[in-house]
Protein backbone atom coordinates (compact mmCIF):
# COMPACT_ATOMS: atom_id res chain seq x y z
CA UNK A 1 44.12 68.63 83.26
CA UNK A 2 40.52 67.61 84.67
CA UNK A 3 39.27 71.56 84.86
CA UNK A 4 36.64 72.99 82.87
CA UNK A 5 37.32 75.24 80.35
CA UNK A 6 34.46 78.15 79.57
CA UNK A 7 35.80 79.81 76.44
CA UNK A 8 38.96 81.24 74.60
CA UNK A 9 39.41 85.18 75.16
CA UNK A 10 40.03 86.82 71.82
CA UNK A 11 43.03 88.41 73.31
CA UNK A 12 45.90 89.43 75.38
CA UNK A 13 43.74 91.86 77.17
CA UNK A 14 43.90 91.00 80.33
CA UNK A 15 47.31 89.84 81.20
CA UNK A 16 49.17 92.99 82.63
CA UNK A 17 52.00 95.10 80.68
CA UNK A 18 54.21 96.00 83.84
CA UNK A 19 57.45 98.43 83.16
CA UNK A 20 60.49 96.95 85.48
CA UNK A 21 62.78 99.79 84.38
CA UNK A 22 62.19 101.11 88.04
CA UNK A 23 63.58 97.88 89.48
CA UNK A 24 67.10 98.96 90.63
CA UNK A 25 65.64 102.48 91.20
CA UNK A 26 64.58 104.10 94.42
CA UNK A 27 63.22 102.10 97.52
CA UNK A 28 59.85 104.18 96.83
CA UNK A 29 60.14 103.39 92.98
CA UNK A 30 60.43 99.59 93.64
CA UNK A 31 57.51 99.42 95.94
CA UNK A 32 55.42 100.55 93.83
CA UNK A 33 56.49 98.50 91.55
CA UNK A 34 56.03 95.46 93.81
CA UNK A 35 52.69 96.16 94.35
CA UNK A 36 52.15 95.86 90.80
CA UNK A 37 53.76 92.85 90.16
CA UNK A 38 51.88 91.54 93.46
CA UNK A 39 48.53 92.41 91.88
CA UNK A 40 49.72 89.61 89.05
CA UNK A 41 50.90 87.01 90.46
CA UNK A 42 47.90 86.97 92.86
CA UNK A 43 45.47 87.27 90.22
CA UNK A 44 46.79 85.21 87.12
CA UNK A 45 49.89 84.44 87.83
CA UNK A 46 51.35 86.04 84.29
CA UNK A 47 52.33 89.47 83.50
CA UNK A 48 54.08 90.79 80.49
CA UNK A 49 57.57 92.76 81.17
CA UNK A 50 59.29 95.79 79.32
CA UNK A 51 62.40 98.02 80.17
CA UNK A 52 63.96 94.94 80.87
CA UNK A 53 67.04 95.77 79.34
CA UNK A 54 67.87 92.71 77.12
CA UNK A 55 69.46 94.16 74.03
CA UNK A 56 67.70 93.82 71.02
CA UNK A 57 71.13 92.55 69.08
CA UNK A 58 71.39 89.73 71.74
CA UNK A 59 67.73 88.76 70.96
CA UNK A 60 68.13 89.10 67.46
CA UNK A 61 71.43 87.20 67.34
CA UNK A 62 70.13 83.90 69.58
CA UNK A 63 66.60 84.06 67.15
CA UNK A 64 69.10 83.65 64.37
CA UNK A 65 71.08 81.11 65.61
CA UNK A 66 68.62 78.61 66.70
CA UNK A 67 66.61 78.87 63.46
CA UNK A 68 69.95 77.83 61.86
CA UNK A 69 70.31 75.06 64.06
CA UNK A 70 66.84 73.68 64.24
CA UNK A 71 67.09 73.69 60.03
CA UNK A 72 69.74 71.17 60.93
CA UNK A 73 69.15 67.24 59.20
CA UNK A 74 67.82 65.57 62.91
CA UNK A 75 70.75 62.83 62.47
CA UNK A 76 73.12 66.22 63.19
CA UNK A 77 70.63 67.18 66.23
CA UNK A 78 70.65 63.97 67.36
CA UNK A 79 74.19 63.63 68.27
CA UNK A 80 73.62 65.39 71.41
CA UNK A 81 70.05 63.51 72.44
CA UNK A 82 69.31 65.13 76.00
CA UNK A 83 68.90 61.85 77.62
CA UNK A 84 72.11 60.34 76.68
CA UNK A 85 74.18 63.64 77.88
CA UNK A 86 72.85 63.63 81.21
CA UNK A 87 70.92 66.29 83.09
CA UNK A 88 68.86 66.72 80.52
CA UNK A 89 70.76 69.09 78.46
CA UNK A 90 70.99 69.23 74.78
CA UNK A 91 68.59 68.02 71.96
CA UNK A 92 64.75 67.19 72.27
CA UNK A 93 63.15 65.93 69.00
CA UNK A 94 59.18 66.53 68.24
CA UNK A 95 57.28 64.27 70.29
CA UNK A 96 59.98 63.59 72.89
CA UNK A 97 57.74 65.07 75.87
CA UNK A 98 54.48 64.82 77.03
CA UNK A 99 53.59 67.52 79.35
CA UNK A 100 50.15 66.30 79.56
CA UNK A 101 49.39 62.35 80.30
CA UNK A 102 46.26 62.84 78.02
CA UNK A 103 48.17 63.97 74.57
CA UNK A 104 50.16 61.55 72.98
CA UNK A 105 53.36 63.92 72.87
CA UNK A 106 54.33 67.42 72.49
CA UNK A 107 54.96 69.16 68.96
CA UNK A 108 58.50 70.91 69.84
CA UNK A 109 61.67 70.69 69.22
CA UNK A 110 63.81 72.26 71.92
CA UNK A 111 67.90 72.98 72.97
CA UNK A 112 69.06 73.04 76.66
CA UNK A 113 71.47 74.41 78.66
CA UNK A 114 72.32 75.66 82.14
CA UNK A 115 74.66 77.88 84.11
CA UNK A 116 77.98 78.21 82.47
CA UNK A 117 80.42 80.89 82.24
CA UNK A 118 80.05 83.40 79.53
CA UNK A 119 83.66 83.35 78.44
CA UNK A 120 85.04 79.86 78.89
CA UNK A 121 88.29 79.38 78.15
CA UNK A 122 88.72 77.08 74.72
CA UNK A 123 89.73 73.68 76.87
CA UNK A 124 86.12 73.61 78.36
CA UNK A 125 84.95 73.63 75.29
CA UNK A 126 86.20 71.22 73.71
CA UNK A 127 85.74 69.06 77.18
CA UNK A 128 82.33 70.02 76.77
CA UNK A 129 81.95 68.51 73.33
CA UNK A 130 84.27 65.57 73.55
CA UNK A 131 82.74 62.01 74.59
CA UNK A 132 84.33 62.29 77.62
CA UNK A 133 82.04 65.29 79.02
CA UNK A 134 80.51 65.55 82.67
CA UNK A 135 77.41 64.14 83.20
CA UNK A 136 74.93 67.06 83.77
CA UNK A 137 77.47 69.53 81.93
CA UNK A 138 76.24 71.97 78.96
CA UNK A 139 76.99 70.35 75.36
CA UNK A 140 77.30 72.17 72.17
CA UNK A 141 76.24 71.62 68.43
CA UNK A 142 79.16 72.50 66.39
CA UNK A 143 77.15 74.25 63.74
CA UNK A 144 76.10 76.61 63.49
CA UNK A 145 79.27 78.25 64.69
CA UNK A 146 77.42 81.32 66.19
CA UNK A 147 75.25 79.08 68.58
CA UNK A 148 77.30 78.67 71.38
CA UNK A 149 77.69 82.19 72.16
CA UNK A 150 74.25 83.73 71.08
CA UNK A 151 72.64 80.64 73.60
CA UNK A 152 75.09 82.32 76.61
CA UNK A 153 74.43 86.26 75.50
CA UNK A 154 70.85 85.67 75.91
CA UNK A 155 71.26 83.30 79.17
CA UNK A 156 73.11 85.65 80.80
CA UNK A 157 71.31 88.47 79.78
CA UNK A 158 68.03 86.81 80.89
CA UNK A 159 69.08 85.45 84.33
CA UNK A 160 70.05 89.18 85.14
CA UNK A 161 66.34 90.33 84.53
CA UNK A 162 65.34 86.99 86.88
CA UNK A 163 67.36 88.07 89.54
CA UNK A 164 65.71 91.45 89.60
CA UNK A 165 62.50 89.63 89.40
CA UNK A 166 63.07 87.89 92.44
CA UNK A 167 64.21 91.29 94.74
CA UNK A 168 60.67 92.63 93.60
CA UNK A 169 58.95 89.30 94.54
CA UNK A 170 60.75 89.52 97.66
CA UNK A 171 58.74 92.97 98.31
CA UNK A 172 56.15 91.50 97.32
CA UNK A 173 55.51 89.52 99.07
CA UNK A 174 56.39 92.07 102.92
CA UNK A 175 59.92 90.59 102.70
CA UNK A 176 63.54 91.68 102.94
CA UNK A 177 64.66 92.96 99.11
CA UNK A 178 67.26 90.33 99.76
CA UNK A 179 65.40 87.31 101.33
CA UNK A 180 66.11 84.94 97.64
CA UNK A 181 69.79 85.90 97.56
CA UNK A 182 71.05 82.84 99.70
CA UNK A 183 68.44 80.73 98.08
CA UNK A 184 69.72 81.44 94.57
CA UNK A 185 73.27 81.14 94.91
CA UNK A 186 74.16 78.10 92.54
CA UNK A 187 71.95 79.78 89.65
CA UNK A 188 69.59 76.17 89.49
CA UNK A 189 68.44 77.78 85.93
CA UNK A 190 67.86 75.82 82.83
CA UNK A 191 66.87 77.54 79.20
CA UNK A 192 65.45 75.77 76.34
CA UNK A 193 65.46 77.58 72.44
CA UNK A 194 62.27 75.59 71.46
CA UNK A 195 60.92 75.19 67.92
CA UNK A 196 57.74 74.73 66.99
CA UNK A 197 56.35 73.36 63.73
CA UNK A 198 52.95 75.01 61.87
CA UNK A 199 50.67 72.31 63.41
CA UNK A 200 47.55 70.86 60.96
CA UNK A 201 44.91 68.15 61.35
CA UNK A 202 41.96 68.16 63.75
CA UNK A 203 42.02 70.51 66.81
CA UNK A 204 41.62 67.23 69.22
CA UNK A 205 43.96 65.10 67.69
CA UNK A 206 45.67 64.52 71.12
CA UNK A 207 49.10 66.26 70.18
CA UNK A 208 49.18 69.71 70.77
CA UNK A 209 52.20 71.81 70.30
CA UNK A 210 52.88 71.53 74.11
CA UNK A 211 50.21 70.24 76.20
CA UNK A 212 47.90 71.98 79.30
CA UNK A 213 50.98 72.29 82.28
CA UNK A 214 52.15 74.32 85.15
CA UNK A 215 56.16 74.96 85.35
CA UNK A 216 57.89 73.16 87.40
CA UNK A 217 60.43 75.38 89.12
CA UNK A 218 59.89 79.30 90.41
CA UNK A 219 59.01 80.97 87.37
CA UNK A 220 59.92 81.35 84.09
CA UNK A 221 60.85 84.34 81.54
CA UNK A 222 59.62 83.33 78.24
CA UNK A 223 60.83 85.46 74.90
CA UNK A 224 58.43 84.97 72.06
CA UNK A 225 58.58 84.96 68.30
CA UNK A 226 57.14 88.24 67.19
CA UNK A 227 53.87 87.76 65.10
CA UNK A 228 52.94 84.54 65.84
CA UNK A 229 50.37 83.25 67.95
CA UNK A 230 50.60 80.25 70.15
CA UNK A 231 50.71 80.63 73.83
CA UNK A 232 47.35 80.26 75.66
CA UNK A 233 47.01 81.02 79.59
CA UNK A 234 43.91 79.38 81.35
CA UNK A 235 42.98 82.41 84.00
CA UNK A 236 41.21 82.43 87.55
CA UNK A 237 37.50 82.36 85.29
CA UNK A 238 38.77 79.41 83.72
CA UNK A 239 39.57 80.80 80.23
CA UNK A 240 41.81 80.15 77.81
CA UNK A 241 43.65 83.50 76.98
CA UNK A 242 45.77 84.47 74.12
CA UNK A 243 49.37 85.73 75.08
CA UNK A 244 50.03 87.08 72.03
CA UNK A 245 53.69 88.34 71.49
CA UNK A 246 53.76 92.27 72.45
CA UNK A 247 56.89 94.06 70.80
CA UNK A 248 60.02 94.47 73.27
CA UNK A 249 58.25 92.33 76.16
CA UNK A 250 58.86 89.10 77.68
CA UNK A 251 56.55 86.84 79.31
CA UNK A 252 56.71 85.93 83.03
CA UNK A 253 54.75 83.37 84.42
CA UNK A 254 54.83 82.05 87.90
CA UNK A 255 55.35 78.55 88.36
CA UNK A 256 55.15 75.87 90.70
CA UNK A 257 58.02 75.97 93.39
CA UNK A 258 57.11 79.68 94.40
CA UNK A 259 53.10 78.99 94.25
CA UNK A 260 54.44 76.19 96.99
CA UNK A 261 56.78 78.79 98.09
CA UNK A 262 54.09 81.42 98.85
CA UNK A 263 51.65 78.71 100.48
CA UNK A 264 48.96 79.23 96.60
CA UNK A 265 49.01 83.25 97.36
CA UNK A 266 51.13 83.14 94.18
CA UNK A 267 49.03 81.51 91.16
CA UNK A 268 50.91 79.10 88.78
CA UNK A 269 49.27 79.21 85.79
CA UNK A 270 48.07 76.64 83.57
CA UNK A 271 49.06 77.11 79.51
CA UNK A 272 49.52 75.41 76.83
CA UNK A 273 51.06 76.33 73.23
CA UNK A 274 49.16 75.50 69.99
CA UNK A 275 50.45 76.25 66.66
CA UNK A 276 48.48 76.97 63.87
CA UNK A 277 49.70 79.98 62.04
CA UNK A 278 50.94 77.96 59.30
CA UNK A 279 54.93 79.06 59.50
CA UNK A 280 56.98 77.48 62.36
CA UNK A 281 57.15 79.18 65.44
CA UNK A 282 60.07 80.32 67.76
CA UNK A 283 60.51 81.13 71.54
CA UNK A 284 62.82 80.85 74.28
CA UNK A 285 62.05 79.72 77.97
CA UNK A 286 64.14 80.66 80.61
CA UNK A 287 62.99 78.74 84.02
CA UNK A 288 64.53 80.38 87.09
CA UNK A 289 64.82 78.05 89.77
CA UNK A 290 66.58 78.32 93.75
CA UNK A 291 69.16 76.23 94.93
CA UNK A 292 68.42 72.26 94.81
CA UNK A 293 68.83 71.69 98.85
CA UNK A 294 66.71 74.57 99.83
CA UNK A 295 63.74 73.40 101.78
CA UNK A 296 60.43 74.71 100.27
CA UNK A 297 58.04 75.50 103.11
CA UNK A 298 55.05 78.85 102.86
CA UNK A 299 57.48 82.24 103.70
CA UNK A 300 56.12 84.21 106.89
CA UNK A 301 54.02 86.38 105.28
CA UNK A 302 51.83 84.41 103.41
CA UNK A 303 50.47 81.81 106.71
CA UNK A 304 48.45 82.49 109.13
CA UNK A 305 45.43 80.87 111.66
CA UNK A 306 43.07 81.18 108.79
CA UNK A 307 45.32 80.22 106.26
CA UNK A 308 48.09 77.57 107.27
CA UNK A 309 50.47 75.94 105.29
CA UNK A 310 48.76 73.53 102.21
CA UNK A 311 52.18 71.72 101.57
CA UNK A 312 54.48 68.82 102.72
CA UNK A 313 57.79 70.60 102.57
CA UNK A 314 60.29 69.15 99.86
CA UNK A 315 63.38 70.15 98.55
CA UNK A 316 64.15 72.00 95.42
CA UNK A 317 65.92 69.23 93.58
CA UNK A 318 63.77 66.32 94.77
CA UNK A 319 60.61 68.59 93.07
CA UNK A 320 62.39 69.48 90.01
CA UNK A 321 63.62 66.18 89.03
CA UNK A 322 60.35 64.02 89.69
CA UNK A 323 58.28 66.34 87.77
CA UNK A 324 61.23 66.71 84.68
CA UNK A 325 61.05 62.24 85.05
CA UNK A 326 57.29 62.64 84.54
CA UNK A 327 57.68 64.61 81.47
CA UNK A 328 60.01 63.30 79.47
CA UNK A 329 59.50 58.92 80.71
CA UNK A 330 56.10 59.09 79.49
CA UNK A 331 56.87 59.00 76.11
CA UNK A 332 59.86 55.58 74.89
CA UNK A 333 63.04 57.15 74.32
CA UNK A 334 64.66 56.36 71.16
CA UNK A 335 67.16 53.71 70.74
């Protein structure tokens, strides 16, 4: 990232609390709440969410479960390495990405997984885990025993609040409340439990927790540890701001595909995760994507004479998987 950074806010401050409890309420309701959300995404690009319904046990339950797996010996991680299951799902050990071609890797250990059923029947499972599994299909750590089904709870749980998220961008943005629907059908939407170890040594060592990005996809719901500080956001005066975990909230940050999608009237921000509070750290991001054939040119409303379309137009999956090559091939995989 070549940009100039001024300073590090002391806070949170300025990134907006916005209450989505209105979101399946009345059309005037949801407006309003647009507007809000609007006011965000055109600024920053980041905005903090409550009321948005995730039960605290299902949050509770997942936190618990991937602390129990990521206390796991790595030889018992390893046996589902992400880039020997395909797709990208399953295990990343620390330093396995590089987010930023400057660092020399990114301090995380993550779990992924996509769209899957909440209740599969018990012969998918054990598919799923066999060495016989689809390419691109979910896999699943055997231990804990609890994983499995806190990973889905939570998955499920959180694509609900990103399909509400997308009616309101819709309005947002002077469209039809439904104009994502047919865009989103296959549920393109990958989550990663990430792990994050109490980082020492110099501040410019060139490994960072996870380096200065943008997301890739739409935009991403991000659940954060409570307590601990890590996430920075880089805003529109070019500082580095502290996200810092607000009770009950998630984080939603817009990220590349809809910035395209919204011809740069939408921001995609630029963070970065750094973690120095001297206990390990925990979050979960959720990255909401749209179907992988859908074209990605500006919607109506946001072109004009004095403002015309900035972008070649690509397809979803053609994006998404050149930027997830860059990430993850500039670091050797292990043998």
């Amino acid at each position: 990232m070549s940009a100039k950074v001024v300073s590090l806010m002391p806070d949170s401050a300025a990134i907006p609390v916005i209450d989505i409890s209105n979101a399946t309420g009345t059309q005037e309701q949801k407006t309003v709440l647009a507007r809000k959300i609007k006011t965000a995404c055109m600024e920053d690009g980041i905005f903090y969410v409550t009321g948005h319904g995730i039960p605290e046990e299902t949050i509770d339950n997942v936190f618990s479960a991937m602390r129990a797996y990521f206390s796991l010996p790595l030889e018992t991680k390893m046996k589902l390495y992400h880039k020997r299951s395909g797709n990208f799902r399953g295990y990343g050990p620390l330093l396995d990405s590089n987010i930023e071609p400057s660092n020399r890797g990114d301090l995380l250990e993550g779990f992924g997984a996509g769209w899957q059923e909440l209740f599969p029947d018990e012969n998918d499972e054990k598919k799923e885990n066999s060495s016989h599994a689809k390419p691109g299909a979910n896999v699943w750590p055997s231990e804990p025993a609890p994983f499995r089904k806190a990973y889905l709870n939570y998955y499920h749980a959180a694509v609900g609040v990103g399909r509400m998220l997308y009616r309101l961008f819709a309005l947002a943005l002077d469209l039809p409340e439904t104009y994502f629907d047919d865009k989103t059908n296959d549920l393109a939407t990958n989550m990663r439990t990430l792990h994050y170890p109490p980082q020492t040594g110099p501040v410019n060592d060139g490994i960072v927790g996870l380096g200065a990005h943008t997301d890739f996809e739409c935009f991403t719901i991000l659940w954060q540890e409570p307590g601990i500080q890590a996430l920075q956001v880089l805003n529109s005066e070019m500082r580095w701001i502290n996200a810092t975990p607000i009770p009950g909230t998630l984080v939603v940050n817009i990220a590349d595909l809809l910035a395209r999608w919204t011809n740069d009237v939408f921001k995609s921000p630029v963070h970065r995760a750094i973690n120095r509070s001297g206990v390990p750290r925990y979050s979960i991001a959720l990255f909401f994507g749209a179907d992988s054939q859908v074209q990605i040119e500006p919607v109506p409303s946001c072109i004009s004479s004095e403002q015309p379309p900035k972008y070649e137009i690509i397809s979803v999956g053609d994006y998404v998987q050149k930027r997830i090559e860059d990430m993850y091939y500039q670091t050797v995989p292990p043998p």
